[in-house]
PDB file of N, CA and C in Angstrom:
ATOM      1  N   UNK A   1     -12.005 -43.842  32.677  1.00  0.00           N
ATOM      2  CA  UNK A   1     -11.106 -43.369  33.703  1.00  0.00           C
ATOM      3  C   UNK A   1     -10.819 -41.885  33.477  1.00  0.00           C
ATOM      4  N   UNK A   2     -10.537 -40.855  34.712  1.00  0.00           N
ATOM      5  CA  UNK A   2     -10.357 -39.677  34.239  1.00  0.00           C
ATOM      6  C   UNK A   2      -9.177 -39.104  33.869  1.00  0.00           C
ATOM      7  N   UNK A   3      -8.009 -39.786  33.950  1.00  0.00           N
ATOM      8  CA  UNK A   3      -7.199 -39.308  33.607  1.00  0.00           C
ATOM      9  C   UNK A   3      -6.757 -39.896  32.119  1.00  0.00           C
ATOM     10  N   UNK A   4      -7.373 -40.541  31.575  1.00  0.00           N
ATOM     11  CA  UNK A   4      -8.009 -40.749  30.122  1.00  0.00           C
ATOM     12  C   UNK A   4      -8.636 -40.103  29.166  1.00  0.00           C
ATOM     13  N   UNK A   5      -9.429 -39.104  30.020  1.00  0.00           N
ATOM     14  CA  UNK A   5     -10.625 -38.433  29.661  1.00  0.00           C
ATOM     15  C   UNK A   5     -10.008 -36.742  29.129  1.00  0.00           C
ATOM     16  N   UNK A   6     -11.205 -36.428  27.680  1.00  0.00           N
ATOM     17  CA  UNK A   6     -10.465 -35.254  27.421  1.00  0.00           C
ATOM     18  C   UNK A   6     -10.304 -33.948  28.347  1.00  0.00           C
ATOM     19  N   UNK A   7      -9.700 -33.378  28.675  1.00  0.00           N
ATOM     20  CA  UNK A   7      -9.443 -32.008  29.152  1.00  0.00           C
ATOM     21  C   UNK A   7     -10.729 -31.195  29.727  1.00  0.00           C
ATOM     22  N   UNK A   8     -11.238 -31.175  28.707  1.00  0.00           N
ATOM     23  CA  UNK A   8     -12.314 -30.462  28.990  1.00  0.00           C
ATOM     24  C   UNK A   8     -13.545 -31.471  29.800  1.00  0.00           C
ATOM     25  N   UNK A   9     -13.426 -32.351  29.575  1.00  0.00           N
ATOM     26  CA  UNK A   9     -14.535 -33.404  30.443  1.00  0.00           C
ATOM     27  C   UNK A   9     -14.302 -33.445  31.975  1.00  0.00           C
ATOM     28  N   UNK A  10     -12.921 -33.297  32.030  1.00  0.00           N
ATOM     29  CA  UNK A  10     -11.988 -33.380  33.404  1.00  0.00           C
ATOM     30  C   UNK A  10     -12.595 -31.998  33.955  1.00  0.00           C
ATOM     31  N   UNK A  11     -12.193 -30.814  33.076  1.00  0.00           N
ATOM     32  CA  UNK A  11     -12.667 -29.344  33.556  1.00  0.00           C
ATOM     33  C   UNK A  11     -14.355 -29.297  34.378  1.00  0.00           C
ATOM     34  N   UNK A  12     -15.006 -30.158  33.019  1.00  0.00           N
ATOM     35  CA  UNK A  12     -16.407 -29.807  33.661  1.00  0.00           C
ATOM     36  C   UNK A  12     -16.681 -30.533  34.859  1.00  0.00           C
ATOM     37  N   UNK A  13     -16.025 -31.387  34.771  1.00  0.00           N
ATOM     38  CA  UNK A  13     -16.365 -32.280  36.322  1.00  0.00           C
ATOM     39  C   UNK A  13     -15.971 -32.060  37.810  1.00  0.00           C
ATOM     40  N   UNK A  14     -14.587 -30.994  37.846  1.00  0.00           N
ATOM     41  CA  UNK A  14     -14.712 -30.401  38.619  1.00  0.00           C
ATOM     42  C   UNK A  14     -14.552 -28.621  38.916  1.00  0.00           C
ATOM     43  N   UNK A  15     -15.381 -27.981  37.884  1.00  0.00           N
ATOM     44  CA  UNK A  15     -15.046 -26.690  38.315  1.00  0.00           C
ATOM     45  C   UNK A  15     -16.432 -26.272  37.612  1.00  0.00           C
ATOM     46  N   UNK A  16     -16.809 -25.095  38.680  1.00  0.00           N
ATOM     47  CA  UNK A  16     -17.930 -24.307  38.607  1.00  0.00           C
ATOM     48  C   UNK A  16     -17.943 -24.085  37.015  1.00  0.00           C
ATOM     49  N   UNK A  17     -19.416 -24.061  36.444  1.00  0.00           N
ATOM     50  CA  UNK A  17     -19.129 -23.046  34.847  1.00  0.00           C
ATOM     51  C   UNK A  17     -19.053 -21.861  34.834  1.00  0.00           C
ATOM     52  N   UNK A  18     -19.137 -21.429  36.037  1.00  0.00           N
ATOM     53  CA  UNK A  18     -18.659 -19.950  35.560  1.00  0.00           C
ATOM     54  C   UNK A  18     -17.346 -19.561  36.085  1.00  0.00           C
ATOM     55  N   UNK A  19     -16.699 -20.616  36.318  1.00  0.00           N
ATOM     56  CA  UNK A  19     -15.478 -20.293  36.413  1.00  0.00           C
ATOM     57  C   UNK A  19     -14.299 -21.477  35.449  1.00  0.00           C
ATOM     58  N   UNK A  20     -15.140 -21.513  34.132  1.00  0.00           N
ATOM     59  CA  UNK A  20     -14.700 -21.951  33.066  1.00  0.00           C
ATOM     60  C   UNK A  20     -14.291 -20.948  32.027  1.00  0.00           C
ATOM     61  N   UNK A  21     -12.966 -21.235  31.207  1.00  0.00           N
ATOM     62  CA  UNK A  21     -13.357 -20.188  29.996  1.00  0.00           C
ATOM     63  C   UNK A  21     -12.164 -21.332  28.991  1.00  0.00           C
ATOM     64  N   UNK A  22     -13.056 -20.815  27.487  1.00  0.00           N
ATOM     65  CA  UNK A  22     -12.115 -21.969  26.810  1.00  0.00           C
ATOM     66  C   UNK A  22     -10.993 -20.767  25.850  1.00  0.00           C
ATOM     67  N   UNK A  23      -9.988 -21.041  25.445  1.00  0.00           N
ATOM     68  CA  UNK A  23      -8.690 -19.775  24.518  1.00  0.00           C
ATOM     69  C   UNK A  23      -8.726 -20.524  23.414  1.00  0.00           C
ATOM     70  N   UNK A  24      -9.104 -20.024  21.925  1.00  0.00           N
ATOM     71  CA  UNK A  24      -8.476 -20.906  20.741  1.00  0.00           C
ATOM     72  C   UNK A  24      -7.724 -20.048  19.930  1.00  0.00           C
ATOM     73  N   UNK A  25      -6.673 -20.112  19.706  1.00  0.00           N
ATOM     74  CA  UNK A  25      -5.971 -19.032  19.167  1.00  0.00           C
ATOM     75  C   UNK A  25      -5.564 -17.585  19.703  1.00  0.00           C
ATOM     76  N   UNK A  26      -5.354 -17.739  21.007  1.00  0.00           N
ATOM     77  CA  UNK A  26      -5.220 -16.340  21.896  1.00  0.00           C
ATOM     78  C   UNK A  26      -4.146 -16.440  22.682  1.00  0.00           C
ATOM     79  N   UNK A  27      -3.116 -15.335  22.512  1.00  0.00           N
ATOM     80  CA  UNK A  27      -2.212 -15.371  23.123  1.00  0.00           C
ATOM     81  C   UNK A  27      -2.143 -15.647  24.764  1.00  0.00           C
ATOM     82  N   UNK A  28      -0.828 -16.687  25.058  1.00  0.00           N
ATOM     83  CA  UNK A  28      -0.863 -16.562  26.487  1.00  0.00           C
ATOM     84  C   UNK A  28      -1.590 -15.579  27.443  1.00  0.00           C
ATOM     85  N   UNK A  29      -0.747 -14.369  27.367  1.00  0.00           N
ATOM     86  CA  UNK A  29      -1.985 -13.502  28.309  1.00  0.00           C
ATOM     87  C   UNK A  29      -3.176 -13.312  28.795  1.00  0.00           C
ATOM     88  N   UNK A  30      -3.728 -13.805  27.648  1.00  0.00           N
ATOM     89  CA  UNK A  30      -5.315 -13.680  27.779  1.00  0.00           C
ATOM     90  C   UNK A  30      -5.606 -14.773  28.938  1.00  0.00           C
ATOM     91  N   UNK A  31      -5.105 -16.099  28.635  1.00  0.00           N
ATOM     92  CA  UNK A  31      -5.686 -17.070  29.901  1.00  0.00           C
ATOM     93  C   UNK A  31      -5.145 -16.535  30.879  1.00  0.00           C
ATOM     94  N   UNK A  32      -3.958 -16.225  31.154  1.00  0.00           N
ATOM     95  CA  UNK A  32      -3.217 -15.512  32.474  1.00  0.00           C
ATOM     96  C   UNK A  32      -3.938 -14.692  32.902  1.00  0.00           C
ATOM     97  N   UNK A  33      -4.892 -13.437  31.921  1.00  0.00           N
ATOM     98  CA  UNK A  33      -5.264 -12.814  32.490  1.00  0.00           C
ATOM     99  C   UNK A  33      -6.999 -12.739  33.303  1.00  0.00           C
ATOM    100  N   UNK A  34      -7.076 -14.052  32.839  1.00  0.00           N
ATOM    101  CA  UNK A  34      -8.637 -14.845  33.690  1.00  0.00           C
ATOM    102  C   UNK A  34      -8.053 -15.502  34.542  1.00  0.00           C
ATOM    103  N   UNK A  35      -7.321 -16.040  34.804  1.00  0.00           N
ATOM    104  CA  UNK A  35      -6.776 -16.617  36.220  1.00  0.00           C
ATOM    105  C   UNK A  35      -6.281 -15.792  37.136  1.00  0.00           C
ATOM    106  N   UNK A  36      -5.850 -14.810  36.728  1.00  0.00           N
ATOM    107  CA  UNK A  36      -5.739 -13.389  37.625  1.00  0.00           C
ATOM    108  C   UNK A  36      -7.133 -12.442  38.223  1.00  0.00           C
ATOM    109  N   UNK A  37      -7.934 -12.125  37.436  1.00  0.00           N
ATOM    110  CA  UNK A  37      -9.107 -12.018  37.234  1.00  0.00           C
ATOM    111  C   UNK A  37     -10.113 -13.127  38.365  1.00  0.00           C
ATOM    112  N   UNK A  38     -10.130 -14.340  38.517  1.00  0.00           N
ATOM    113  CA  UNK A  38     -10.776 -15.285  38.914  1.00  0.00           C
ATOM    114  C   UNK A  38     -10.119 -15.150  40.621  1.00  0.00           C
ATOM    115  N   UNK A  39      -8.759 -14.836  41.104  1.00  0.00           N
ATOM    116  CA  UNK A  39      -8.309 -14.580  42.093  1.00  0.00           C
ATOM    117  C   UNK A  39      -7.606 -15.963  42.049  1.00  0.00           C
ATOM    118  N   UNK A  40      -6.241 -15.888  43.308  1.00  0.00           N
ATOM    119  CA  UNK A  40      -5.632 -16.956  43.969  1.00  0.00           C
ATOM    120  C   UNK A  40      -6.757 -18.406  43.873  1.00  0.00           C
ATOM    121  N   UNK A  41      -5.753 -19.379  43.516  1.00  0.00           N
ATOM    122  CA  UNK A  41      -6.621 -20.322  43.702  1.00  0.00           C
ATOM    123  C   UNK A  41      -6.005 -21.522  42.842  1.00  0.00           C
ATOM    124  N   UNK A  42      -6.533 -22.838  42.416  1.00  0.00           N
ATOM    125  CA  UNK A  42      -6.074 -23.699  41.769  1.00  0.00           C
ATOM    126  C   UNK A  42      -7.132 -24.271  40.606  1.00  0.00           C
ATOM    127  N   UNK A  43      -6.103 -24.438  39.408  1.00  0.00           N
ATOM    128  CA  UNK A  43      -7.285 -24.595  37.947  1.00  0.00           C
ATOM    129  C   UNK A  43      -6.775 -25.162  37.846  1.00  0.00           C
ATOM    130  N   UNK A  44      -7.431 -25.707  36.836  1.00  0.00           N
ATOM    131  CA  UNK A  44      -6.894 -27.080  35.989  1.00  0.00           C
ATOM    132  C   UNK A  44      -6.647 -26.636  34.016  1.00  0.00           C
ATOM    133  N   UNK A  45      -5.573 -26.704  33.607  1.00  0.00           N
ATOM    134  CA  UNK A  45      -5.609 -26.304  32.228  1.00  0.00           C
ATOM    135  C   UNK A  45      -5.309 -27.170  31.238  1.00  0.00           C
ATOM    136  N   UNK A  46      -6.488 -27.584  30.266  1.00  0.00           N
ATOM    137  CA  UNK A  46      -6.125 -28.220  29.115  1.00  0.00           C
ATOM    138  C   UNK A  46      -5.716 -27.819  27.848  1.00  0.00           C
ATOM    139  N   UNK A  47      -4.871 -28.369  27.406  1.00  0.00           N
ATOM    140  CA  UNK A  47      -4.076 -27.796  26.123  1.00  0.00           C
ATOM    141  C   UNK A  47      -4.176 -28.974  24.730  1.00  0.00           C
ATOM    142  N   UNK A  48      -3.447 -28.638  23.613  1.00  0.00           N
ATOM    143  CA  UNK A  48      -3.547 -29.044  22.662  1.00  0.00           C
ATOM    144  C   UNK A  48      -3.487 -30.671  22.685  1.00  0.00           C
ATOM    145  N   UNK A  49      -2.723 -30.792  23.720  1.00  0.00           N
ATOM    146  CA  UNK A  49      -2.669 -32.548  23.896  1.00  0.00           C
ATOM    147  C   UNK A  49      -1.548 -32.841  25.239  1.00  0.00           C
ATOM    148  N   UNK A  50      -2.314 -32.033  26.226  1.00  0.00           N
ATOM    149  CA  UNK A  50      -1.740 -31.704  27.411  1.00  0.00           C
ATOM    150  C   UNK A  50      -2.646 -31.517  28.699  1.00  0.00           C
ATOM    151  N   UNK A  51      -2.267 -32.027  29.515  1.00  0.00           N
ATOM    152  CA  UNK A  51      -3.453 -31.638  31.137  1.00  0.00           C
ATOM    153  C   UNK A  51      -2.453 -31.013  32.099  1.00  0.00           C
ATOM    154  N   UNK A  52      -2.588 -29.750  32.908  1.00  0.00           N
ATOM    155  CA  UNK A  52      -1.521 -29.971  33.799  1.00  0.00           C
ATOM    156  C   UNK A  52      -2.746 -28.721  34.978  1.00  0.00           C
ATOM    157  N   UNK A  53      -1.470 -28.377  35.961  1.00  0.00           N
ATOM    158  CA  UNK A  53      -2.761 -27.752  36.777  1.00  0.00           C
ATOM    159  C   UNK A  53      -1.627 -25.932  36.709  1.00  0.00           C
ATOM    160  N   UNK A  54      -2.652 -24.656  36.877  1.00  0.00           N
ATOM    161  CA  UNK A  54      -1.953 -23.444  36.963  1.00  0.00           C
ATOM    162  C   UNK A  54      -2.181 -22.996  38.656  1.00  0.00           C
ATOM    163  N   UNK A  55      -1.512 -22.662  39.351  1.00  0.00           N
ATOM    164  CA  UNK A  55      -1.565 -22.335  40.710  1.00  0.00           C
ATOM    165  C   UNK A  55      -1.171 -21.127  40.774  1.00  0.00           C
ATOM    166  N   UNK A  56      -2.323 -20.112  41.156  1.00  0.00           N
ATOM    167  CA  UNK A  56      -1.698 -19.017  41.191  1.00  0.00           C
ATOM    168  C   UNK A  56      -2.119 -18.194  43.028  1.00  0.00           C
ATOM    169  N   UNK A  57      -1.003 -18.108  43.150  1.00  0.00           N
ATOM    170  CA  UNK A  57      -0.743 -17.584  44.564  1.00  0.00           C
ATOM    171  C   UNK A  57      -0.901 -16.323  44.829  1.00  0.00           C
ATOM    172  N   UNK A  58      -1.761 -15.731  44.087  1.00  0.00           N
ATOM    173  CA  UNK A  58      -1.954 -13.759  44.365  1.00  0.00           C
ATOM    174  C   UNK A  58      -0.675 -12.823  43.573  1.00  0.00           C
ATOM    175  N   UNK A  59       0.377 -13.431  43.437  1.00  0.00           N
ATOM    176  CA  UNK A  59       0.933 -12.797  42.428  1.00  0.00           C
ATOM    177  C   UNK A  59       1.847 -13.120  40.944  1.00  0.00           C
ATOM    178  N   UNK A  60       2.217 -14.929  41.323  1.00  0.00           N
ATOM    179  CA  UNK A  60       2.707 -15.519  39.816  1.00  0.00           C
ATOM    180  C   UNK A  60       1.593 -16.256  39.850  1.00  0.00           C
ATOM    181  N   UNK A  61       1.692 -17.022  38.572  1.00  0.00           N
ATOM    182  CA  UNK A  61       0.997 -17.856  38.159  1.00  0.00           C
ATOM    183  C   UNK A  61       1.888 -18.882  37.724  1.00  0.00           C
ATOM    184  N   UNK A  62       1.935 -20.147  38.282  1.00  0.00           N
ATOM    185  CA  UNK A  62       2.609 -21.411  38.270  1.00  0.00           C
ATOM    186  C   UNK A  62       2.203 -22.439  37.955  1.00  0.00           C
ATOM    187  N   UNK A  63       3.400 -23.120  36.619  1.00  0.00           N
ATOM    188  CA  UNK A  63       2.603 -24.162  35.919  1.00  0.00           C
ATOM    189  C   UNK A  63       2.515 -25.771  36.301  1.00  0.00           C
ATOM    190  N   UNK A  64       2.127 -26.557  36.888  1.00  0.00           N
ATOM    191  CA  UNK A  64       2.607 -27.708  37.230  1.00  0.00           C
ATOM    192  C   UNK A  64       1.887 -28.529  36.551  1.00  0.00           C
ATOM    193  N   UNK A  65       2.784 -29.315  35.976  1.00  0.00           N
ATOM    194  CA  UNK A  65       2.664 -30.413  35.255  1.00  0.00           C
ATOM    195  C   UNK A  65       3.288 -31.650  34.881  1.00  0.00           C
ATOM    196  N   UNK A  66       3.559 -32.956  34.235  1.00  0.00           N
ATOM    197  CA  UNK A  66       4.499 -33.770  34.231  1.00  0.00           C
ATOM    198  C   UNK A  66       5.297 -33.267  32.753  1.00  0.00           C
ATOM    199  N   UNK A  67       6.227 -33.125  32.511  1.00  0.00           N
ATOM    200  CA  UNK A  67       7.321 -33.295  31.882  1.00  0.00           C
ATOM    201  C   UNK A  67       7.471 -34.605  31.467  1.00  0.00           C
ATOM    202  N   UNK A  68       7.160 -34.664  29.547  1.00  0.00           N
ATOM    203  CA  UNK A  68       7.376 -36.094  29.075  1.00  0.00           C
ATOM    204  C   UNK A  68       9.119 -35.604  28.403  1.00  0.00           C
ATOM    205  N   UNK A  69       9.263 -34.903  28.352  1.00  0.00           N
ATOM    206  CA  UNK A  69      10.748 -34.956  27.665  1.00  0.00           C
ATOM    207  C   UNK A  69      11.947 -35.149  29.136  1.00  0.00           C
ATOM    208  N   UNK A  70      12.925 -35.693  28.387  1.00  0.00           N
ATOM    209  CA  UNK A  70      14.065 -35.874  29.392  1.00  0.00           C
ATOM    210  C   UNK A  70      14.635 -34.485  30.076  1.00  0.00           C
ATOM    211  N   UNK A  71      14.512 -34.187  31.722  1.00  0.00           N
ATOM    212  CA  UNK A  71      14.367 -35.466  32.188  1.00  0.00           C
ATOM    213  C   UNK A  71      12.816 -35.739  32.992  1.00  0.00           C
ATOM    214  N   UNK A  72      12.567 -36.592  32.187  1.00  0.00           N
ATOM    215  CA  UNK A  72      10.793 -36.475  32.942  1.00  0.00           C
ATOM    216  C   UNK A  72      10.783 -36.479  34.001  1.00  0.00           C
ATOM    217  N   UNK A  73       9.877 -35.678  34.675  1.00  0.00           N
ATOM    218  CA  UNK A  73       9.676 -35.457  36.049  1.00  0.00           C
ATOM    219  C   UNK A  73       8.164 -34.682  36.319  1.00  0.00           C
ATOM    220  N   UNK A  74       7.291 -34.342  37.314  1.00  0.00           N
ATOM    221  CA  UNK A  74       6.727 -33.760  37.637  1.00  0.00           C
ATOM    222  C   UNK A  74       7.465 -31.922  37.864  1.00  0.00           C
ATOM    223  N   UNK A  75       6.795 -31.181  37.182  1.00  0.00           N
ATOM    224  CA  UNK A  75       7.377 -29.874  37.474  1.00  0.00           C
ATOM    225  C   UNK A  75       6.654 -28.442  37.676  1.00  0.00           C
ATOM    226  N   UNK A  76       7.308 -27.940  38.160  1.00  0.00           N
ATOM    227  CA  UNK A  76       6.464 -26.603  39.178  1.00  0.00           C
ATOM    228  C   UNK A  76       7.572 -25.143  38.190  1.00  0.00           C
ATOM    229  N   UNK A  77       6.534 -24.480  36.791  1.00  0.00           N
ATOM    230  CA  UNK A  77       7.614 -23.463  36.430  1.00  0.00           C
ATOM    231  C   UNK A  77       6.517 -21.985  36.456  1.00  0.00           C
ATOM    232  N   UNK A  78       7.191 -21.331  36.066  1.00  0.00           N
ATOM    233  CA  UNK A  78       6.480 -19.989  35.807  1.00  0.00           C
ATOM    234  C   UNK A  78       5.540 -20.011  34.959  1.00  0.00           C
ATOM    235  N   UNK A  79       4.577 -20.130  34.826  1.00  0.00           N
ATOM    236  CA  UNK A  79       3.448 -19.781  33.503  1.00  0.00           C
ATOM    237  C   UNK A  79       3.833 -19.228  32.463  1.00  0.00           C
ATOM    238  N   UNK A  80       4.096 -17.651  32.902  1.00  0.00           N
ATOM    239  CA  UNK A  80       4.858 -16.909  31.051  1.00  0.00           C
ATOM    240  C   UNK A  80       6.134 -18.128  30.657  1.00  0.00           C
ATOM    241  N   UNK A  81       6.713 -18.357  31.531  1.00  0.00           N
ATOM    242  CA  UNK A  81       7.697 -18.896  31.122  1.00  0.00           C
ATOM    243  C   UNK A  81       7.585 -20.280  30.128  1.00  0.00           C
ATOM    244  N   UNK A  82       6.732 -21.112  30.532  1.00  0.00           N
ATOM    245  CA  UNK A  82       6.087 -22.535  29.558  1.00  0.00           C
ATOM    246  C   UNK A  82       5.996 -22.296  28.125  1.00  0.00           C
ATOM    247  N   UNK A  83       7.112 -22.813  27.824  1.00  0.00           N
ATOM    248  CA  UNK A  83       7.185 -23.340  26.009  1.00  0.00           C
ATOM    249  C   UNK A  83       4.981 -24.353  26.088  1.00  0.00           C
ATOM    250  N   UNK A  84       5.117 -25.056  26.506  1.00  0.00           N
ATOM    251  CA  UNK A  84       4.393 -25.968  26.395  1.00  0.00           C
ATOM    252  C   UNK A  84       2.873 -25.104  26.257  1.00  0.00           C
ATOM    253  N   UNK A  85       2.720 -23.864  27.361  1.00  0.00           N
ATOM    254  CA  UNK A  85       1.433 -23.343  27.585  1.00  0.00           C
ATOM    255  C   UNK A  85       1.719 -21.986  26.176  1.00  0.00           C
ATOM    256  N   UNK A  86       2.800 -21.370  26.158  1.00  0.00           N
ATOM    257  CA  UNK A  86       2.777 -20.353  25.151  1.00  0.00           C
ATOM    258  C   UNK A  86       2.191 -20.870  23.766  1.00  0.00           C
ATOM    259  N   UNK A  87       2.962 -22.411  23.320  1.00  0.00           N
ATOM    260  CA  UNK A  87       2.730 -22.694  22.001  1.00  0.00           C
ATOM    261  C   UNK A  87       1.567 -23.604  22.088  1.00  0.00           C
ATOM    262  N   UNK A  88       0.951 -23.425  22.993  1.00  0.00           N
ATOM    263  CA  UNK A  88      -0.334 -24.229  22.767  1.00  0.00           C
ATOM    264  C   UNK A  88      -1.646 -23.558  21.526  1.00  0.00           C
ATOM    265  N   UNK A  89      -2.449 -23.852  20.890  1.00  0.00           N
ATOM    266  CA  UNK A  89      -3.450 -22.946  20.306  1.00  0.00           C
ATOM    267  C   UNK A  89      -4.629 -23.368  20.659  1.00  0.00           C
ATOM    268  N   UNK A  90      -4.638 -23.873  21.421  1.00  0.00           N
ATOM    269  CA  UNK A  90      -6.018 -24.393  22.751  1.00  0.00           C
ATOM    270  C   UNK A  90      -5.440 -24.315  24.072  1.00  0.00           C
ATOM    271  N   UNK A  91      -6.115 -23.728  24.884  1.00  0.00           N
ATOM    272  CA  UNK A  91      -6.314 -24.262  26.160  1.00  0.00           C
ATOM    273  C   UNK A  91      -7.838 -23.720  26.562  1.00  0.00           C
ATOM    274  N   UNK A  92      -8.187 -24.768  28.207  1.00  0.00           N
ATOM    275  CA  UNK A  92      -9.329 -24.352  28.649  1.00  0.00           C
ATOM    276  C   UNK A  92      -8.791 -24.646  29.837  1.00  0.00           C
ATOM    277  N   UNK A  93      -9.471 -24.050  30.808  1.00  0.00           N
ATOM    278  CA  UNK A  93      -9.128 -23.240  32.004  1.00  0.00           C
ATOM    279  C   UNK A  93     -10.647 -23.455  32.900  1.00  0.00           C
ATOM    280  N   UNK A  94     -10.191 -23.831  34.212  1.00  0.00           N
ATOM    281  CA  UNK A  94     -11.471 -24.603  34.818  1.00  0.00           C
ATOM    282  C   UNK A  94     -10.633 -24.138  36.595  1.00  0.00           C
ATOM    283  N   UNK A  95     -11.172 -23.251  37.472  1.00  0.00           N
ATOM    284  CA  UNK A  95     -11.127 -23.000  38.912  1.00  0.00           C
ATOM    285  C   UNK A  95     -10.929 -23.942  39.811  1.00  0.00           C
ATOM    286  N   UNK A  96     -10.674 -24.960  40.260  1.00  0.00           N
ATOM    287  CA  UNK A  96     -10.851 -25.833  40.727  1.00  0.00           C
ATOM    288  C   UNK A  96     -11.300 -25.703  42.230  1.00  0.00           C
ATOM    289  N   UNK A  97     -10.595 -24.530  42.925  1.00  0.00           N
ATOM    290  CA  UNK A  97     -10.723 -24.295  44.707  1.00  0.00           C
ATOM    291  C   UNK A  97     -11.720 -23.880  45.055  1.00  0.00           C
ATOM    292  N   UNK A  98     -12.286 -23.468  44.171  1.00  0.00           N
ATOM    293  CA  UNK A  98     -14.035 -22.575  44.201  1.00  0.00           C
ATOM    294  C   UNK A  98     -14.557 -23.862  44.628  1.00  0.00           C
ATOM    295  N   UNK A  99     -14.392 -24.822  44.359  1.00  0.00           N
ATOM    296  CA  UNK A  99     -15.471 -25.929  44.453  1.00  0.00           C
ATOM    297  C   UNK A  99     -15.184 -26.541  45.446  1.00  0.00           C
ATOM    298  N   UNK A 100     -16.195 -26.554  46.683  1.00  0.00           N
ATOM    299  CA  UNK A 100     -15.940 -26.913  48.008  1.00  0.00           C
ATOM    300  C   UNK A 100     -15.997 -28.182  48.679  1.00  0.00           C
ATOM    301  N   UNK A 101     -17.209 -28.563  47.853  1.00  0.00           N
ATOM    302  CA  UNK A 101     -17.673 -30.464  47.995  1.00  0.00           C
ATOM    303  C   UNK A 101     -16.397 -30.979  47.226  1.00  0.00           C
ATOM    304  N   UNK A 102     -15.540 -30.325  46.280  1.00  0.00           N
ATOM    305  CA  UNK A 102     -14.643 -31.156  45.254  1.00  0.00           C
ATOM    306  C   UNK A 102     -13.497 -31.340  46.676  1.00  0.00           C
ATOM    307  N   UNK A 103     -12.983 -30.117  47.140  1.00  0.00           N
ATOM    308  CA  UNK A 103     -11.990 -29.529  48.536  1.00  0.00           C
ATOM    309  C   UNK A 103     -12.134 -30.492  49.410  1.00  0.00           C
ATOM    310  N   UNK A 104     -13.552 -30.566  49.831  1.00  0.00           N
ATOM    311  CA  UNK A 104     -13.807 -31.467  51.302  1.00  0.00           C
ATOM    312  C   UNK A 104     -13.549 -33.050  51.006  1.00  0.00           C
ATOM    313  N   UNK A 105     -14.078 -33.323  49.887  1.00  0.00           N
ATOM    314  CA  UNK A 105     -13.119 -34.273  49.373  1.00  0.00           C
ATOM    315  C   UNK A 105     -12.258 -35.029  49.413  1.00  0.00           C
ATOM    316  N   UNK A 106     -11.498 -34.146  48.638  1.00  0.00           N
ATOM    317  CA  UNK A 106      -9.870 -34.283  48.905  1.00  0.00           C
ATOM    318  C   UNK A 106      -9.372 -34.607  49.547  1.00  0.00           C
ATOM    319  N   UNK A 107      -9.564 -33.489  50.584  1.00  0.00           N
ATOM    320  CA  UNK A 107      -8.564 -33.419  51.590  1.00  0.00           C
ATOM    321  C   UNK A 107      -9.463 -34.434  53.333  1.00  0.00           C
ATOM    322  N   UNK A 108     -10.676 -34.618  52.720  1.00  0.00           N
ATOM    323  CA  UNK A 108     -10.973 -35.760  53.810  1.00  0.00           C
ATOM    324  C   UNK A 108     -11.258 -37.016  53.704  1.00  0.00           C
TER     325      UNK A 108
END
């Protein structure tokens, strides 16, 4: 099942490889600054023992993900702002909107 599946298996399955990049030990910025770089659009980011998605709208970059601590919920925060994405020492980072057959999809 895929939402079982590691991070990165999830990444490759739906996002172009060249609009993959993996961070091990690199400060926040650096992924921020390939999702900026890559343009507006929706990724998918895996972390140390975390899946959530980054949405970035042309000028923030927004983290959405579920919240296991109280009070759990699904949540929509600032990127710099994420305890969860800062203290990560992995993430990988996968485009998701680039991919058009993934889009048509979706949404039909």
């Amino acid at each position: 099942m895929i939402g079982q599946s590691a991070s990165q298996q999830i990444i490759k399955a739906f996002a172009d490889k060249k609009d993959i990049k993996t961070f091990s030990n690199k400060p926040l910025d650096s992924t921020l600054s390939f999702v900026k770089e890559k343009g507006a659009g929706l990724f998918i980011v895996g972390l140390d023992s975390h899946v959530g998605f980054i949405y970035y709208d042309g000028k923030t970059c927004w983290f959405i993900h579920s919240k296991w601590v109280n009070p759990k919920a699904v949540v929509k925060e600032i990127a710099e702002q994420s305890g969860i994405l800062y203290y990560s020492k992995y993430r990988i980072v996968g485009k998701i909107s680039n991919n058009k057959t993934l889009l048509d999809k979706w949404v039909n």
